[in-house]
Protein backbone atom coordinates (compact mmCIF):
# COMPACT_ATOMS: atom_id res chain seq x y z
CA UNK A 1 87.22 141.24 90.61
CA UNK A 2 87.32 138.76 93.57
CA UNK A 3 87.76 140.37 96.91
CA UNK A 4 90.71 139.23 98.77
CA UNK A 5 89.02 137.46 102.63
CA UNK A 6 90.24 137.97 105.89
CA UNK A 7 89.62 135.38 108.68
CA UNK A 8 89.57 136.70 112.46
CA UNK A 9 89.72 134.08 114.65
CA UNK A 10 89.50 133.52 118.40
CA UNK A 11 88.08 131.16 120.66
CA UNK A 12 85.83 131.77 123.96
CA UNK A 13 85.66 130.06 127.47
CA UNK A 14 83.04 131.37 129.48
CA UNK A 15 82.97 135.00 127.95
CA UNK A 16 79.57 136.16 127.83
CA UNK A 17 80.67 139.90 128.74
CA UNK A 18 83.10 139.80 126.05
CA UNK A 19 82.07 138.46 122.91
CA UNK A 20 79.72 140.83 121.90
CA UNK A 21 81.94 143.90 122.00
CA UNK A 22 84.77 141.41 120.51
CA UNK A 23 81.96 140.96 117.53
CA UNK A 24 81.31 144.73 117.46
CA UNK A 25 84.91 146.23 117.67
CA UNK A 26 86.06 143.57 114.73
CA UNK A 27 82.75 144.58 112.53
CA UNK A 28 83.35 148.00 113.10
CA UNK A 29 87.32 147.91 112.02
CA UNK A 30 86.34 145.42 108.80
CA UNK A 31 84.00 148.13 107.89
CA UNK A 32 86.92 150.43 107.10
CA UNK A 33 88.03 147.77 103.86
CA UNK A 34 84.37 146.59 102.96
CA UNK A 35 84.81 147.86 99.33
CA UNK A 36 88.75 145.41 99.30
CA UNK A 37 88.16 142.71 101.64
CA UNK A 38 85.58 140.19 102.28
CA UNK A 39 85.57 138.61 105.93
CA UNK A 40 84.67 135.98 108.25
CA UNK A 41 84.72 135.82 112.13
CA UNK A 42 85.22 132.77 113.44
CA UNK A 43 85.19 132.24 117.44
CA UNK A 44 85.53 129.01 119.10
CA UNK A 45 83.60 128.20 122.20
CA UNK A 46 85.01 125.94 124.47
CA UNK A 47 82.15 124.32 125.87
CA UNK A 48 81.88 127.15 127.82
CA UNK A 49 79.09 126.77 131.59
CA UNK A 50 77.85 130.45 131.01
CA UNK A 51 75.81 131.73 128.41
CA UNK A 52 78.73 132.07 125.35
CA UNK A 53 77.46 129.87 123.41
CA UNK A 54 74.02 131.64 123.54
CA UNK A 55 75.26 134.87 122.84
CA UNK A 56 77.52 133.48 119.83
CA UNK A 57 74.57 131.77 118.63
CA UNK A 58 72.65 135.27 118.28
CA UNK A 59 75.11 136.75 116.97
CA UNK A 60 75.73 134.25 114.13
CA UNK A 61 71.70 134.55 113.34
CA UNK A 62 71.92 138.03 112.93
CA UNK A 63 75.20 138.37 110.57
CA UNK A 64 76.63 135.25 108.41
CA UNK A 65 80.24 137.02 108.67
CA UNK A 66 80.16 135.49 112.11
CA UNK A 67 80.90 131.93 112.45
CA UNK A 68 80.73 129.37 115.62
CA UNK A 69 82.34 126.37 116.32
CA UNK A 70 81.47 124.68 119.78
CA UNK A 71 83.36 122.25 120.81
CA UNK A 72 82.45 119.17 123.17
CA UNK A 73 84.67 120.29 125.81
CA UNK A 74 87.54 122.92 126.78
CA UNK A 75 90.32 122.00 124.39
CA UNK A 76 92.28 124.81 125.98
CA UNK A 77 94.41 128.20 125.09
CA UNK A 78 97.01 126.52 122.83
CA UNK A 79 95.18 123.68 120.60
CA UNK A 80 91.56 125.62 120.71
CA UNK A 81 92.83 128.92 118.66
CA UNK A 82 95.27 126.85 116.57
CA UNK A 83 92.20 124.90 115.55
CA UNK A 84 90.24 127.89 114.55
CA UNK A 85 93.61 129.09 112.26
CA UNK A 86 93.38 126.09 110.15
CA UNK A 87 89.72 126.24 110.04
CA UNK A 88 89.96 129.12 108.19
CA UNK A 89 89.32 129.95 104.92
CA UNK A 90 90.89 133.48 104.52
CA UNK A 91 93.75 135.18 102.63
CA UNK A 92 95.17 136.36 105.66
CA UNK A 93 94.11 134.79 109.35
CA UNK A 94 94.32 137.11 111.92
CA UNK A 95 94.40 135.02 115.12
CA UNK A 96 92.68 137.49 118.57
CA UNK A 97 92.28 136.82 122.35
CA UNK A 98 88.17 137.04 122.97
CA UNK A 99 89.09 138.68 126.25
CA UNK A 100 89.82 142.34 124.27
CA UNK A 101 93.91 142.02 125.62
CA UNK A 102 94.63 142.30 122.32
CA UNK A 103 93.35 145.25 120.60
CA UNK A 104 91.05 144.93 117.45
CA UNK A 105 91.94 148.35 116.81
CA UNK A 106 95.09 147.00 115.32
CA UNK A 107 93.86 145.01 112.42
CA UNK A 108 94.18 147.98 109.53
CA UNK A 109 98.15 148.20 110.40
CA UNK A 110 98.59 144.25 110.21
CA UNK A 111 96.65 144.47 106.85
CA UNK A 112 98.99 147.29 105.94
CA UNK A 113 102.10 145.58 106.91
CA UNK A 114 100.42 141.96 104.97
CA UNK A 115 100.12 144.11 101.99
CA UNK A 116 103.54 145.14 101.95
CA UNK A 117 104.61 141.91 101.47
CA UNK A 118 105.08 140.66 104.64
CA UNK A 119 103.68 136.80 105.66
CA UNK A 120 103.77 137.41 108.60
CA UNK A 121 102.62 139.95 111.04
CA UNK A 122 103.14 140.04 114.95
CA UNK A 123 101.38 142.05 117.73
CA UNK A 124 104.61 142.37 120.11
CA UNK A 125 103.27 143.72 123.67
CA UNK A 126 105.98 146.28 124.75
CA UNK A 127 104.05 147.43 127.57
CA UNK A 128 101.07 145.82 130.00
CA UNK A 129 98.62 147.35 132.25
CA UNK A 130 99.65 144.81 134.56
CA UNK A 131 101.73 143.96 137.59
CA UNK A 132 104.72 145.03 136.35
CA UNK A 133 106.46 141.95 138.38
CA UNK A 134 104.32 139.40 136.49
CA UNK A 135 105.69 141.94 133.40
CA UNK A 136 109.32 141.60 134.30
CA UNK A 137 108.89 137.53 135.17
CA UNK A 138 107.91 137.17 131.76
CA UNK A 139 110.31 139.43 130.04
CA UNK A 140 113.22 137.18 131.73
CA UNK A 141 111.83 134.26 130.77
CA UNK A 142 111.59 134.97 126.71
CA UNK A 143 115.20 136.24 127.44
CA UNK A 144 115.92 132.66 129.46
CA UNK A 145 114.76 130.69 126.34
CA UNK A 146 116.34 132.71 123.84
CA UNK A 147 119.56 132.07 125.31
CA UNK A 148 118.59 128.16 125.82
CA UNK A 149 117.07 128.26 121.99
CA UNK A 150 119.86 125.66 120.37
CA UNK A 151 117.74 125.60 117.35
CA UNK A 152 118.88 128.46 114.96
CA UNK A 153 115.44 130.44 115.11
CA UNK A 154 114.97 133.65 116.52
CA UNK A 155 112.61 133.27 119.16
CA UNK A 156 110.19 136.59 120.06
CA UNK A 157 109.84 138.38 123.25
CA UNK A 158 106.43 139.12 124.68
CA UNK A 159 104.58 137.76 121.52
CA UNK A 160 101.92 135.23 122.53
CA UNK A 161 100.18 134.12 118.92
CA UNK A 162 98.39 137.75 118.17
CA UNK A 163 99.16 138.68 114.66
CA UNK A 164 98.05 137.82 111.48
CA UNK A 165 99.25 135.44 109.34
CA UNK A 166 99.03 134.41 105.29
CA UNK A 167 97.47 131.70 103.58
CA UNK A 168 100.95 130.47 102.71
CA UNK A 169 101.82 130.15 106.37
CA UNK A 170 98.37 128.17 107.67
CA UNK A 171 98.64 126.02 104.61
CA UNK A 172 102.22 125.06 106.39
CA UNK A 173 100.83 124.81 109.86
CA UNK A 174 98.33 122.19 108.24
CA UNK A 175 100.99 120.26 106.83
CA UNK A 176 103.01 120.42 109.99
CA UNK A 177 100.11 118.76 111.79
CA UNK A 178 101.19 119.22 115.00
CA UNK A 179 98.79 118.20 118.11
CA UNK A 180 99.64 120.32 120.63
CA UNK A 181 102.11 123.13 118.78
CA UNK A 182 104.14 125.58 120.57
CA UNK A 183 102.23 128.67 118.15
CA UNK A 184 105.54 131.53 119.08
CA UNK A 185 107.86 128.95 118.18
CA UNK A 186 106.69 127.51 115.35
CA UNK A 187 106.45 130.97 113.88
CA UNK A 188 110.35 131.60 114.50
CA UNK A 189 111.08 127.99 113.29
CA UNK A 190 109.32 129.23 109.23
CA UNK A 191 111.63 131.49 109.17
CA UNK A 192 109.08 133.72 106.67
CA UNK A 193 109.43 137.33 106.54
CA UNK A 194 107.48 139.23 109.18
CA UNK A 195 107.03 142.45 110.63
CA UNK A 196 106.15 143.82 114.02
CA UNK A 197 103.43 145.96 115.35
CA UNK A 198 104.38 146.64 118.82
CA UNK A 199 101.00 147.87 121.31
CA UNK A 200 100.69 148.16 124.88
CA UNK A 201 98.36 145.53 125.96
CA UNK A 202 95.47 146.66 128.34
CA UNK A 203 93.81 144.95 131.61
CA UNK A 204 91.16 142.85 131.30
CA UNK A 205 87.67 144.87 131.76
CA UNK A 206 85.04 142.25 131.61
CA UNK A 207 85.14 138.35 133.13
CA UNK A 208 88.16 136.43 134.94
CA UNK A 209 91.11 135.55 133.72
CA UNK A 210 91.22 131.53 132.82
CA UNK A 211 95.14 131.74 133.34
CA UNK A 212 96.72 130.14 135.93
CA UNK A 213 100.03 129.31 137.15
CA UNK A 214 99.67 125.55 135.84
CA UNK A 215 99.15 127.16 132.16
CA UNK A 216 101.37 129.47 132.34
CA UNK A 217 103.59 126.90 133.73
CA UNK A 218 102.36 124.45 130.51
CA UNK A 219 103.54 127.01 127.98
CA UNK A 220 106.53 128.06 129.44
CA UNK A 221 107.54 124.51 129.78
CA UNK A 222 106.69 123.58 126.02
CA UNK A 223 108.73 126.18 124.47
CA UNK A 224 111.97 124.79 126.06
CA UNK A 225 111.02 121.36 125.74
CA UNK A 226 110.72 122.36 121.75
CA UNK A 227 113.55 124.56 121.17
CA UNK A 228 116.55 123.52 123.85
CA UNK A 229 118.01 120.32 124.90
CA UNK A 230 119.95 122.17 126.90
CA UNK A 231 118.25 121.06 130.28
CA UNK A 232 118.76 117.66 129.36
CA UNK A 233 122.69 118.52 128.83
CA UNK A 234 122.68 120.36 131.87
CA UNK A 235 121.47 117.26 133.66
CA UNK A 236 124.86 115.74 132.52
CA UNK A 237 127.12 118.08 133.33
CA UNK A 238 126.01 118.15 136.56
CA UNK A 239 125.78 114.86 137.23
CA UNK A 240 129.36 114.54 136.29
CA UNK A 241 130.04 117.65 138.16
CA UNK A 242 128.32 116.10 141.09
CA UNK A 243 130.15 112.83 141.36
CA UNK A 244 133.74 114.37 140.20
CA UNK A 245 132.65 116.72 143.72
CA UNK A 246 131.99 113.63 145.81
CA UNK A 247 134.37 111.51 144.90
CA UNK A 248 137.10 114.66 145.75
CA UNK A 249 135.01 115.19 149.45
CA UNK A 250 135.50 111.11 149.76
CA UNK A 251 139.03 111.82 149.57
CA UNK A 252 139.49 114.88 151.78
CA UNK A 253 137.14 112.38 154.47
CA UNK A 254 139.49 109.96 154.13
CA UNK A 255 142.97 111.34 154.48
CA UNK A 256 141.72 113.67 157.76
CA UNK A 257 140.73 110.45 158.93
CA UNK A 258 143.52 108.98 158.64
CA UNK A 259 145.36 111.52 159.95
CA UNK A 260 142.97 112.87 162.99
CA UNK A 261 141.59 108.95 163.78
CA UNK A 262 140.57 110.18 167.06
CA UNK A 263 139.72 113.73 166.92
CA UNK A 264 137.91 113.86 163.56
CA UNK A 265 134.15 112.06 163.63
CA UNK A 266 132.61 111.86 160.63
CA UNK A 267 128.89 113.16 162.18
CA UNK A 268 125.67 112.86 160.33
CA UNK A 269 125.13 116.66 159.79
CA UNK A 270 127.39 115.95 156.21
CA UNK A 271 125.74 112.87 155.67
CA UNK A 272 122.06 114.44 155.59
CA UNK A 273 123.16 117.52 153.86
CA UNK A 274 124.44 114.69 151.34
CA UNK A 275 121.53 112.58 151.26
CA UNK A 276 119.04 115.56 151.28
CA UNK A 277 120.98 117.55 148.30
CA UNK A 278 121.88 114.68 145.83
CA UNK A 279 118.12 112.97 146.26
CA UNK A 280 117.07 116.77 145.62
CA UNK A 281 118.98 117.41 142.10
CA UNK A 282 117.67 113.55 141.30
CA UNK A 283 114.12 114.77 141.45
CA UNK A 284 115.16 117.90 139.69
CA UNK A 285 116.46 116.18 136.58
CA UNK A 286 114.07 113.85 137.00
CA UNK A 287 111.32 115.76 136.60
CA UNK A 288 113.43 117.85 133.43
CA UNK A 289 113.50 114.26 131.68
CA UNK A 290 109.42 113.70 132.26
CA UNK A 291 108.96 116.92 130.63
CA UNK A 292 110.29 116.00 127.53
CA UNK A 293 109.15 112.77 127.40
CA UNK A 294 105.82 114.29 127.82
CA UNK A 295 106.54 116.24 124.81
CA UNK A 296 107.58 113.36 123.02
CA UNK A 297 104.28 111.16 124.25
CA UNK A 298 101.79 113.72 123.26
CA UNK A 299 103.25 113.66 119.60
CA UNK A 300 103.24 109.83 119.50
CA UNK A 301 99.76 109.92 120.55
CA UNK A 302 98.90 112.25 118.23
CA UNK A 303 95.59 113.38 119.46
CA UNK A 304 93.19 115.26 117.77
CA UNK A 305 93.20 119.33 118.60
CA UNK A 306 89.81 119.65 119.33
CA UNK A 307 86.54 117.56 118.83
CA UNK A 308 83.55 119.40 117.35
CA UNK A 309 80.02 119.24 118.95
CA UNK A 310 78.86 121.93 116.18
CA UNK A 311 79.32 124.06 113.57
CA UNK A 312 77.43 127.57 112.39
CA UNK A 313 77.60 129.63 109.05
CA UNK A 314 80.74 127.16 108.27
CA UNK A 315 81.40 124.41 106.29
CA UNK A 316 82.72 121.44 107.14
């Protein structure tokens, strides 16, 4: 009887302290199906300056389970792990941070919940040992863009691509072929049945955080720009708004005028305060627009999501 495979993938940017215990903790849970499943480990370095790649390299000597694509530069949080996904060869592909925020201790209940019949399984973070204002920014956004989402699918809260998912799904993601793919969307957008495992999500022990607020920025950006035109419609109906408000003040100018010649100057406080707001919601909408033309220019470029440098205990 053929063993059903598992594929656990993550990829690494500078996370020497890390991917060791990442190999360890994932061995050591894999251990408890050895006699069902077969696995493979696959982590992604990001052409990482520290010694990752060294360690991964090591690591894949000593155990062909564990499997290492470099790349020839950082390819970043969203394509780099998407990459790995497809790369896969597994029945299920269970897709990991290397930083140990999300737990490896959780892979026997996805496999539980994949065996019930479930394509797809989610790690849902209802709790952080975090800031709990960075926690509450990003519970209001998810709620933001679930009231903005115009597109039918049930977006998730505080799910960020942790979770495993079937063959089925990553053979859909290939045909999808997306270059830069919006991962919490696109599983909402399926629409295959899924279940939750909900965990509390722990600090970061080991290394620094390669978040900042221009990727978190990125991401929070890309989901509205791929599930809600509702910025761009908002961007109309003020506009309207806007000129049905200044055409009424135009009025109102003119009839005190008119009526006050002498006592009644027109000023320039109203006139900056004019200039100064309009010019600002310009800019604003402005800026909404470039967004999704972004969007739309990375798709018609269609770059690739990452370029290999090399590849170890995996086939091309």
């Amino acid at each position: 009887m053929v063993k059903k495979k598992i594929s656990i993938v993550s990829s690494a940017f500078n996370e020497q302290e890390n991917v060791e215990i990442l190999y360890q903790k994932v061995k050591e849970q894999m251990a408890k199906f050895t006699a069902i499943y077969d696995y493979e480990q696959i982590v992604l370095d990001n052409a990482s300056t520290d010694d990752t790649a060294k360690k991964l390299r090591e690591i894949a000597a000593q155990d062909k389970h564990f499997k290492v694509i470099l790349n020839t530069r950082n390819f970043g949080h969203i394509r780099s792990p998407y990459y790995g996904m497809l790369q896969a060869q597994g029945d299920a592909v269970i897709n990991m941070v290397s930083d140990l925020q999300d737990p490896p201790e959780l892979i026997p209940e996805f496999i539980k919940k994949w065996e019930e019949g479930n394509k797809i399984v989610l790690g849902q973070k209802i709790q952080a040992e975090e800031n709990g204002i960075f926690f509450m920014v990003r519970k209001f956004y998810y709620w933001l863009l679930n009231k903005a989402n115009d597109t039918g699918a049930e977006l998730i809260s505080n799910f960020t691509g942790f979770g495993l998912y079937d063959k089925e799904v990553i053979e859909k993601f290939r045909q999808i072929d997306d270059p830069y793919p919006y991962l919490r969307g696109l599983v909402a957008e399926l629409g295959y049945q899924r279940a939750v495992v909900t965990y509390k999500q722990p600090l970061r022990k080991r290394g620094v955080t390669k978040n900042n607020f221009y990727t978190l920025y990125d991401m929070a950006m890309l989901g509205f720009t791929n599930h809600s035109k509702i910025p761009l419609r908002l961007a109309t109906f003020c506009g309207f708004a806007l000129s049905a408000l200044s055409l009424l003040l135009a009025f109102i100018y003119l009839i005190l005028k008119l009526l006050y010649w002498n006592h009644f100057p027109l000023g320039t406080a109203p006139l900056l305060i004019a200039v100064f707001f309009f010019s600002s919601m310009q800019l604003f909408f402005i800026g909404i627009i470039g967004e999704y033309l972004g969007t739309v220019l990375t798709q018609v470029l269609h770059r690739p999501l990452v370029i290999e440098k090399e590849r170890i205990n995996l086939n091309k």
